[in-house]
N, C-alpha and C. Protein backbone atom coordinates (compact mmCIF):
# COMPACT_ATOMS: atom_id res chain seq x y z
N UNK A 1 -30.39 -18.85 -20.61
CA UNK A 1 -29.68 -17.63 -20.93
C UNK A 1 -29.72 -16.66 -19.76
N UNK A 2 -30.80 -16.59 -19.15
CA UNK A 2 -30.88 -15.41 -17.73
C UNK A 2 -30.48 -16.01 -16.66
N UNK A 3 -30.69 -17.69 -17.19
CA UNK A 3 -29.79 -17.97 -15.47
C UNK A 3 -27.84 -17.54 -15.62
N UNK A 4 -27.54 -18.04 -16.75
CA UNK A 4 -25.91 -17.71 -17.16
C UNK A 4 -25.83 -16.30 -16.75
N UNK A 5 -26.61 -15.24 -17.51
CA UNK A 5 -26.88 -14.05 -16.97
C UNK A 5 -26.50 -13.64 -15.58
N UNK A 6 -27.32 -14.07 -14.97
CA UNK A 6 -27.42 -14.16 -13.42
C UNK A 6 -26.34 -14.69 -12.61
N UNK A 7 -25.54 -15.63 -13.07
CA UNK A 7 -24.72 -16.30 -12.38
C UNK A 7 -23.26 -15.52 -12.84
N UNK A 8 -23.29 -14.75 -13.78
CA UNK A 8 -22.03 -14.01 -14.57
C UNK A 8 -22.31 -12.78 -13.69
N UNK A 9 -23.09 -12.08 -13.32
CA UNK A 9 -23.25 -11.06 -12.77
C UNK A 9 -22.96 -11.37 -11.06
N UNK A 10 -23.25 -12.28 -10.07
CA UNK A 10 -22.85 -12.80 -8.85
C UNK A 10 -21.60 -13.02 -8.96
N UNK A 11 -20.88 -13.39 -9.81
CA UNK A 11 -19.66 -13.49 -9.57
C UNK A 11 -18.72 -12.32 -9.91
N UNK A 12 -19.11 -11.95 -10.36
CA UNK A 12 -18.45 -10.71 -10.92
C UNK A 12 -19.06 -9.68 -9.36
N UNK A 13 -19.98 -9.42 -8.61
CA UNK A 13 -19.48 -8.67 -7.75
C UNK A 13 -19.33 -9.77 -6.56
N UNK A 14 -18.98 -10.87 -6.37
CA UNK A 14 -18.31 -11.13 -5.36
C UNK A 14 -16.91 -11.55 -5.58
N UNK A 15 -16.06 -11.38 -7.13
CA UNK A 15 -14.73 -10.74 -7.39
C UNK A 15 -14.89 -9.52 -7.01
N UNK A 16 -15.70 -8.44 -7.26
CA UNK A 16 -15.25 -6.81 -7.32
C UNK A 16 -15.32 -7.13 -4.90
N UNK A 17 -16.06 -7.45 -4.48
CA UNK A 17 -15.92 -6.94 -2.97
C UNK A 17 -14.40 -7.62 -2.76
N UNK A 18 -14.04 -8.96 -3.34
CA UNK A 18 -12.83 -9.30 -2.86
C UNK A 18 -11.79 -8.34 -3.24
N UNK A 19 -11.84 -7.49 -4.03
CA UNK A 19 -10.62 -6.61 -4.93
C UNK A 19 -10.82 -5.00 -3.41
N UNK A 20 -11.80 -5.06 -3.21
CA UNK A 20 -11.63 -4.05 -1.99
C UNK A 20 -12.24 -4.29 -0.45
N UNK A 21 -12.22 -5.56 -0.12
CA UNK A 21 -12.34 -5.79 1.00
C UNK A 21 -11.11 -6.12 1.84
N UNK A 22 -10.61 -5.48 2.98
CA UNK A 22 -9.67 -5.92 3.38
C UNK A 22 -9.87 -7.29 4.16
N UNK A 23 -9.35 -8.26 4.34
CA UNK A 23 -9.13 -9.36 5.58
C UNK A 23 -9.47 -8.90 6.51
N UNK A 24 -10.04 -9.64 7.84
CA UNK A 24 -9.67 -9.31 9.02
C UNK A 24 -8.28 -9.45 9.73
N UNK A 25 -7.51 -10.47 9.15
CA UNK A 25 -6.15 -10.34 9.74
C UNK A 25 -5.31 -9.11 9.23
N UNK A 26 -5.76 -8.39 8.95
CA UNK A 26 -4.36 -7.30 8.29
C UNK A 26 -5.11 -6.19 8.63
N UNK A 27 -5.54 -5.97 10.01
CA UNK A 27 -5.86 -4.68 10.56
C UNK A 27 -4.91 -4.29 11.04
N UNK A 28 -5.18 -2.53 11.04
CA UNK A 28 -3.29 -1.73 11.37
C UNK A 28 -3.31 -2.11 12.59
N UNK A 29 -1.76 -2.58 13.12
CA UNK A 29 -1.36 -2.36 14.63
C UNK A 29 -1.64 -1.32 15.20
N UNK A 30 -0.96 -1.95 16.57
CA UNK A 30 -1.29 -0.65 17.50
C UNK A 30 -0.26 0.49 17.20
N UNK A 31 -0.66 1.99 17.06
CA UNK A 31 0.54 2.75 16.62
C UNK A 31 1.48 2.70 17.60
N UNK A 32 3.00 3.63 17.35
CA UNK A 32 3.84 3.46 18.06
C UNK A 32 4.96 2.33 18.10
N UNK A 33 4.14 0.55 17.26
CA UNK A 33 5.42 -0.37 17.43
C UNK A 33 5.76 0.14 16.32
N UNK A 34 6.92 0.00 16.51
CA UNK A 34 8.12 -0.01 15.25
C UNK A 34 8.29 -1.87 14.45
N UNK A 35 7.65 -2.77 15.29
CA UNK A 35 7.94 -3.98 14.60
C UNK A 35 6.38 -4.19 13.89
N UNK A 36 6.02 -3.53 13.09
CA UNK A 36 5.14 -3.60 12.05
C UNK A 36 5.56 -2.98 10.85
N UNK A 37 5.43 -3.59 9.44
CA UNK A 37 5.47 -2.98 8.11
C UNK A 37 4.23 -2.44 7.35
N UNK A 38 4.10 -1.63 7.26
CA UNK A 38 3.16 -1.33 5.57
C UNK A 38 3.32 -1.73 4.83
N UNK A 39 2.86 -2.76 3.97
CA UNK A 39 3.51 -2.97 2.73
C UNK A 39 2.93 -1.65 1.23
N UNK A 40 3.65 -1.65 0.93
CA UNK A 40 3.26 -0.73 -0.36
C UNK A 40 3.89 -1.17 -1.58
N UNK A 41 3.04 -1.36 -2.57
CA UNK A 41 2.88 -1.00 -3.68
C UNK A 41 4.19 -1.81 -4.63
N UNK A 42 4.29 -2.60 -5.11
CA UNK A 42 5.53 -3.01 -5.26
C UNK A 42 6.82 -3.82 -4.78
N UNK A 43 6.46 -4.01 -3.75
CA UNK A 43 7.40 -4.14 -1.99
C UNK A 43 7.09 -6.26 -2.33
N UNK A 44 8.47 -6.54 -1.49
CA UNK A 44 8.43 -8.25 -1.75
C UNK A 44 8.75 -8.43 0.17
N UNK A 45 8.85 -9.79 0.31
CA UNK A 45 9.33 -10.06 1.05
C UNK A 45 11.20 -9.83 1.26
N UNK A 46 11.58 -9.98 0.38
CA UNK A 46 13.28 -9.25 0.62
C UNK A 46 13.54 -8.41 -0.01
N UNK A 47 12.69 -7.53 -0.55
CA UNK A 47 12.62 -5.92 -0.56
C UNK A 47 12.85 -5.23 1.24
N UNK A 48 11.58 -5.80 1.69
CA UNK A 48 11.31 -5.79 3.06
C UNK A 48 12.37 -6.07 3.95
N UNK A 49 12.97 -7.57 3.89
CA UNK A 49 13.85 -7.70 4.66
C UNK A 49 15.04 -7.55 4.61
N UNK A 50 15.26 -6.74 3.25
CA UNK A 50 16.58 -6.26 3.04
C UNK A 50 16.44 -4.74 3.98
N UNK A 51 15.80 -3.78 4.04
CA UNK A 51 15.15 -2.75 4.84
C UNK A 51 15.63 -3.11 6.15
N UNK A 52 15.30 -4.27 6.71
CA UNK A 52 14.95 -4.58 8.04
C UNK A 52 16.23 -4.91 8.53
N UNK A 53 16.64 -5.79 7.58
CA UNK A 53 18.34 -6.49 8.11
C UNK A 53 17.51 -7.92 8.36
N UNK A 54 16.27 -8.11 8.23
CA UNK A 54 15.51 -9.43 8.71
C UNK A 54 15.61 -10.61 7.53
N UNK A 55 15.63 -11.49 7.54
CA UNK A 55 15.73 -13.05 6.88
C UNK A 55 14.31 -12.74 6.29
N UNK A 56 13.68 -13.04 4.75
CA UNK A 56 12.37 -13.07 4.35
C UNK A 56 11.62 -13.50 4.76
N UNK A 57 12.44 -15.07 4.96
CA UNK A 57 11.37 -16.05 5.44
C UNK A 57 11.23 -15.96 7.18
N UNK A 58 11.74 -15.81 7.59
CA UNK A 58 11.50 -15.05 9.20
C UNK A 58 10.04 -14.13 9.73
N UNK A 59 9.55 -13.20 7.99
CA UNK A 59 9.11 -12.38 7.98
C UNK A 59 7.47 -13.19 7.93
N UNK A 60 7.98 -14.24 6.99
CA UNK A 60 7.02 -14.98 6.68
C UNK A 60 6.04 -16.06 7.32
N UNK A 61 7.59 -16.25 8.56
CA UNK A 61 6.77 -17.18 9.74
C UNK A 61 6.59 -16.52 10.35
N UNK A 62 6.73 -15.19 10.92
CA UNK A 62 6.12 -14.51 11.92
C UNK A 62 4.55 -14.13 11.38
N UNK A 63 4.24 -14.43 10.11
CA UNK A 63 2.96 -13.67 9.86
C UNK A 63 1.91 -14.72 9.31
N UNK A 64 2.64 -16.06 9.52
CA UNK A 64 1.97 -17.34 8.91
C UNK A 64 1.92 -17.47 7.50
N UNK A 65 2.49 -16.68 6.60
CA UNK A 65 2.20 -17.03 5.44
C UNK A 65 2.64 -18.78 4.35
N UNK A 66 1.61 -18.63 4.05
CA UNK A 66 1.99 -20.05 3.13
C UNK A 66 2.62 -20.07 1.95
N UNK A 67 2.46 -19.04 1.56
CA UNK A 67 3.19 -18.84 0.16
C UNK A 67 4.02 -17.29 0.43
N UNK A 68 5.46 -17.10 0.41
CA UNK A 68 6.30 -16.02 0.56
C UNK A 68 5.92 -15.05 -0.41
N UNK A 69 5.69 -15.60 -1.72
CA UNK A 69 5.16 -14.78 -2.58
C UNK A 69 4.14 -13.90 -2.88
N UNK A 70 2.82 -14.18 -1.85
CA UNK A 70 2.21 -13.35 -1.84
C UNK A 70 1.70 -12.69 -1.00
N UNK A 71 2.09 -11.33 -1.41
CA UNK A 71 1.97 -9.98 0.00
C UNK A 71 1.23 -8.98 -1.00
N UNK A 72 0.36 -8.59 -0.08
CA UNK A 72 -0.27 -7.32 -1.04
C UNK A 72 -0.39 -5.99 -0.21
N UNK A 73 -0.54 -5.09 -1.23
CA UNK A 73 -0.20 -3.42 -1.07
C UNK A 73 -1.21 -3.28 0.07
N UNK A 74 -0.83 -2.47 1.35
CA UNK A 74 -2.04 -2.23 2.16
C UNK A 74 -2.07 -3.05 3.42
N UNK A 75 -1.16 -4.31 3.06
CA UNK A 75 -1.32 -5.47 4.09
C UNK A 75 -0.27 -5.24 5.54
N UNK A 76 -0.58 -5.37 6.79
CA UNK A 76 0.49 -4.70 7.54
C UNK A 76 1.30 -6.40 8.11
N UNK A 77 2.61 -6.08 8.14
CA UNK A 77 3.18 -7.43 8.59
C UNK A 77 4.05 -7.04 9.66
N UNK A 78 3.96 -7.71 10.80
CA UNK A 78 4.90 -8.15 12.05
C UNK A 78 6.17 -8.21 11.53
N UNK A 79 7.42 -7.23 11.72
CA UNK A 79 8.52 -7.84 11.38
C UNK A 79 9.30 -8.08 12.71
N UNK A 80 9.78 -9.29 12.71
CA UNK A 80 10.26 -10.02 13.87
C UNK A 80 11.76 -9.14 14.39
N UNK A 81 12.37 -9.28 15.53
CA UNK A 81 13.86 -8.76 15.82
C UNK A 81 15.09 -9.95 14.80
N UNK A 82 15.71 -8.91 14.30
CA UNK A 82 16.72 -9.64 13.63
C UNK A 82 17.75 -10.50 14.68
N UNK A 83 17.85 -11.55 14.19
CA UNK A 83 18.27 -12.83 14.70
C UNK A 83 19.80 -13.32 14.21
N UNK A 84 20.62 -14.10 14.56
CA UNK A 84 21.82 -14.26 14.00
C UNK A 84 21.77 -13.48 12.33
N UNK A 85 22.47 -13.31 11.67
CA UNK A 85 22.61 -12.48 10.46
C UNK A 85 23.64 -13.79 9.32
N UNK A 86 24.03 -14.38 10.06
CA UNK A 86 24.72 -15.48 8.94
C UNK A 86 25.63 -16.36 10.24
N UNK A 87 26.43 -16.98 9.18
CA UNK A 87 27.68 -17.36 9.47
C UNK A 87 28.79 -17.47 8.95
N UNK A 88 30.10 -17.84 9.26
CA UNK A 88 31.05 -17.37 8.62
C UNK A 88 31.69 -18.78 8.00
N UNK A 89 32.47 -18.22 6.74
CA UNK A 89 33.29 -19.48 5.77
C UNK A 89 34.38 -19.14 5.69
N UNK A 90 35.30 -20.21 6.13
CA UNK A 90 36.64 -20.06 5.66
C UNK A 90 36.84 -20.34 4.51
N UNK A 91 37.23 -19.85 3.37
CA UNK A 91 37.93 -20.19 2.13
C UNK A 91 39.24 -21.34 2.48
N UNK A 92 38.28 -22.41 1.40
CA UNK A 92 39.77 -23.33 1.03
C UNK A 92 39.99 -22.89 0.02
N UNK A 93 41.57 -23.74 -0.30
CA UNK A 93 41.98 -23.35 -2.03
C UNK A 93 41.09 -24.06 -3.08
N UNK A 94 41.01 -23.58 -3.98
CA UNK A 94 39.83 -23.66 -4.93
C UNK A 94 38.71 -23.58 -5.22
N UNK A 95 37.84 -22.95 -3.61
CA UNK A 95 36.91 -22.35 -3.87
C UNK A 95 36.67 -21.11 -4.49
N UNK A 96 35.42 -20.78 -5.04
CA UNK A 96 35.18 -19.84 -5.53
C UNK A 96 33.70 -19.17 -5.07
N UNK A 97 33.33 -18.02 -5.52
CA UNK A 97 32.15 -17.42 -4.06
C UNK A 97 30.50 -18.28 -5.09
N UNK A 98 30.90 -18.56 -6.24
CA UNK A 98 29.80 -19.85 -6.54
C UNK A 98 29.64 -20.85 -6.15
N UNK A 99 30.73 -21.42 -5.82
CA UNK A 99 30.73 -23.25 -5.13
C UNK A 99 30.26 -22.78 -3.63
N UNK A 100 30.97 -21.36 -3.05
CA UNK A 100 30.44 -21.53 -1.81
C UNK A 100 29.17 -20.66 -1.60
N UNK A 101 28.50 -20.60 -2.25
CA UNK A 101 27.05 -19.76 -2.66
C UNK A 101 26.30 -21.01 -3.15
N UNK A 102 27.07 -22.08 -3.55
CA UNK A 102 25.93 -23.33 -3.48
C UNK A 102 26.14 -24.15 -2.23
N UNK A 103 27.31 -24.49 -1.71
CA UNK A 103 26.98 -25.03 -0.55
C UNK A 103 25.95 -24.61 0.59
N UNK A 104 25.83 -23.08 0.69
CA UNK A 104 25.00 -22.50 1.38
C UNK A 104 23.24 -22.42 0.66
N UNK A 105 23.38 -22.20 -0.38
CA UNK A 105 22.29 -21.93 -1.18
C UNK A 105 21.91 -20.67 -0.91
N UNK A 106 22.53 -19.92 -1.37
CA UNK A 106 22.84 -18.23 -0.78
C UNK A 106 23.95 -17.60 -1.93
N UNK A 107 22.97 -16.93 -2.77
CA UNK A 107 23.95 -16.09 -4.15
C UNK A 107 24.82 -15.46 -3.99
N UNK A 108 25.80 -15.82 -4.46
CA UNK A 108 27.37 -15.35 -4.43
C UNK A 108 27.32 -13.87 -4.27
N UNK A 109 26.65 -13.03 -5.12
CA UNK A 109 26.68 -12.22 -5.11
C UNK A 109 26.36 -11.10 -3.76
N UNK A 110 25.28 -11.98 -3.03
CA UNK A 110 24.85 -11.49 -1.93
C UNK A 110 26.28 -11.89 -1.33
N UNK A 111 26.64 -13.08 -1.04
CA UNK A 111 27.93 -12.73 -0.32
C UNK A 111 29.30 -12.15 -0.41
N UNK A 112 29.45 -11.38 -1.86
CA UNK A 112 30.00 -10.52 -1.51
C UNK A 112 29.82 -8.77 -1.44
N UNK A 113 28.62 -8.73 -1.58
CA UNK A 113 28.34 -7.89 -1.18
C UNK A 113 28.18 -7.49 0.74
N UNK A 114 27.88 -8.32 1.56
CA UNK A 114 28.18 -8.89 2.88
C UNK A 114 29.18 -8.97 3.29
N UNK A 115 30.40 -8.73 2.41
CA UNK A 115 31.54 -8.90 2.77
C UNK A 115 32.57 -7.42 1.99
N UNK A 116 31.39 -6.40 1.31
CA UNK A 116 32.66 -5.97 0.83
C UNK A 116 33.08 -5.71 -0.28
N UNK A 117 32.96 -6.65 -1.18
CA UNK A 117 33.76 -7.32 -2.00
C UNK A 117 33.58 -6.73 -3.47
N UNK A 118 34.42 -6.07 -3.79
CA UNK A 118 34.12 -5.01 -5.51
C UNK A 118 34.52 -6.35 -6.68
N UNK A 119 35.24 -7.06 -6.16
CA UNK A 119 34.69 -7.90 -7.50
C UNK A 119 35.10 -9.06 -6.49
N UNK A 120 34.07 -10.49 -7.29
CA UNK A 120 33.51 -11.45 -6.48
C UNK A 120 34.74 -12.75 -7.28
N UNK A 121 35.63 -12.42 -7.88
CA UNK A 121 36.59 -13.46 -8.55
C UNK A 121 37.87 -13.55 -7.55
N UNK A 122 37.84 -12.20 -6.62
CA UNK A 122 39.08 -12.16 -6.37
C UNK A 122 38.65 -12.42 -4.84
N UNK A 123 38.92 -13.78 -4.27
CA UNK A 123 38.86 -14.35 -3.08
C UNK A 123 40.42 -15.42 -2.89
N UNK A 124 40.65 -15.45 -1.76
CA UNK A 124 41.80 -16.10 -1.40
C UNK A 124 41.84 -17.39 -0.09
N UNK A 125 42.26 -18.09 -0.25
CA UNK A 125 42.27 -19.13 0.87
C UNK A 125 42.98 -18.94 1.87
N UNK A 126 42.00 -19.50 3.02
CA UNK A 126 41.98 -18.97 4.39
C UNK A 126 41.54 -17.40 4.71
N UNK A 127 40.82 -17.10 3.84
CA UNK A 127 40.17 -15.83 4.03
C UNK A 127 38.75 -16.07 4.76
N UNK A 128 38.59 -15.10 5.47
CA UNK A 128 36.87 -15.20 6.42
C UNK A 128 36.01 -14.88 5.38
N UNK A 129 34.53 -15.40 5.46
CA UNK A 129 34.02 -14.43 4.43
C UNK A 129 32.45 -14.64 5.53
N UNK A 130 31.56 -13.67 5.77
CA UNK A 130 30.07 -14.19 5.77
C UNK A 130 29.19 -14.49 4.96
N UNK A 131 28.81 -15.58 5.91
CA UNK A 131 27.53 -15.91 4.85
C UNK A 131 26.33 -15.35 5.17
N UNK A 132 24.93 -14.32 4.46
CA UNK A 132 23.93 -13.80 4.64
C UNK A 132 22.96 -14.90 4.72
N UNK A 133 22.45 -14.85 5.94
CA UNK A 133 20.93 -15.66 5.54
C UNK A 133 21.22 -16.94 5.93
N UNK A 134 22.11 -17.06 6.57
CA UNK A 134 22.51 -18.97 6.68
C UNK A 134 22.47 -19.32 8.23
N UNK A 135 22.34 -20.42 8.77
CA UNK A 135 22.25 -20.55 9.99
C UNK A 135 23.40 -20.08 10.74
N UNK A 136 23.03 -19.88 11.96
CA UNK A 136 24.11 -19.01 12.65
C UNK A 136 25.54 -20.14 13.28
N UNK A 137 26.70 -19.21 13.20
CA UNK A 137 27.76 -19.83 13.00
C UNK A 137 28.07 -20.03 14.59
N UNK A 138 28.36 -21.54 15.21
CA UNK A 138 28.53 -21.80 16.72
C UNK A 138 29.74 -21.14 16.90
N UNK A 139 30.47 -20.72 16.66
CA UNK A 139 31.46 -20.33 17.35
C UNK A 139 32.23 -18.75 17.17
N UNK A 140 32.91 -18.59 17.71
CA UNK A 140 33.63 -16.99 17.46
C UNK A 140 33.69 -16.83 15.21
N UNK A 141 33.32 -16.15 15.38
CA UNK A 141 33.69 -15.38 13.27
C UNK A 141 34.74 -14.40 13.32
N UNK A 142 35.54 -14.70 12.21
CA UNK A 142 36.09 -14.26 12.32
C UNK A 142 36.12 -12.56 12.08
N UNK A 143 36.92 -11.45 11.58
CA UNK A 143 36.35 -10.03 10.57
C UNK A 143 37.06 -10.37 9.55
N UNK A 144 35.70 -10.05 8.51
CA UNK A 144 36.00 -10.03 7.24
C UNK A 144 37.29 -8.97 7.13
């Protein structure tokens, strides 16, 4: 019974130091760069890189993370220089900004919002459109 005791009580404060010990990797930068984040309170990875104009996962290899999902309040992250921003789709006939939000794997919605677009039904063939977040397009794009 006092060893359970004993062993319920060790763990319980080496949970409580983990709940306020910071890492050594997430000491503040040097002041002055502008390519560092605070994270606060609420904040995701494309919370963040919607802010930035930066790709999430960009955010995520610049800072090694293994899992995108977890960032915590307090933690400071490297945000990298924004890099190509998409590429561009020509509309054929019968697409729609879902079929081409799955070819990309990139929510329709984000692309038309990237483009503009007050409602996302009304697209036309041979129209430019960008795509957010997608590898960058080799050649001249057109304007939306």
């Amino acid at each position: 019974m006092l060893r359970t005791r004993k062993i319920l009580v060790v763990l319980s404060v080496v949970l409580a130091l983990q709940l306020f010990v910071v890492p050594i990797g997430h000491a503040a930068p040097p002041s002055g760069n502008p390519s560092y984040h605070h994270v606060r309170w609420g904040e995701t990875l494309f919370s963040i890189g919607r802010q930035y104009g930066v790709n999430p996962y960009d955010i995520a290899r610049a800072n090694n993370l293994w899992n995108p999902n977890r960032i915590y309040a307090c933690q400071w992250l490297r945000i990298p220089k924004p890099g190509p921003v998409g590429r561009c789709h020509h509309v054929k006939s019968g697409e729609t900004l879902f079929s081409i939000g799955r070819k990309y794997n990139v929510n329709p919605y984000a692309i038309a919002r990237a483009n503009n677009l007050w409602n996302p039904d009304c697209i036309y063939a041979c129209q430019c459109l960008r795509i957010p977040w997608g590898p960058p397009y080799p050649g001249p794009c057109c304007d939306p």
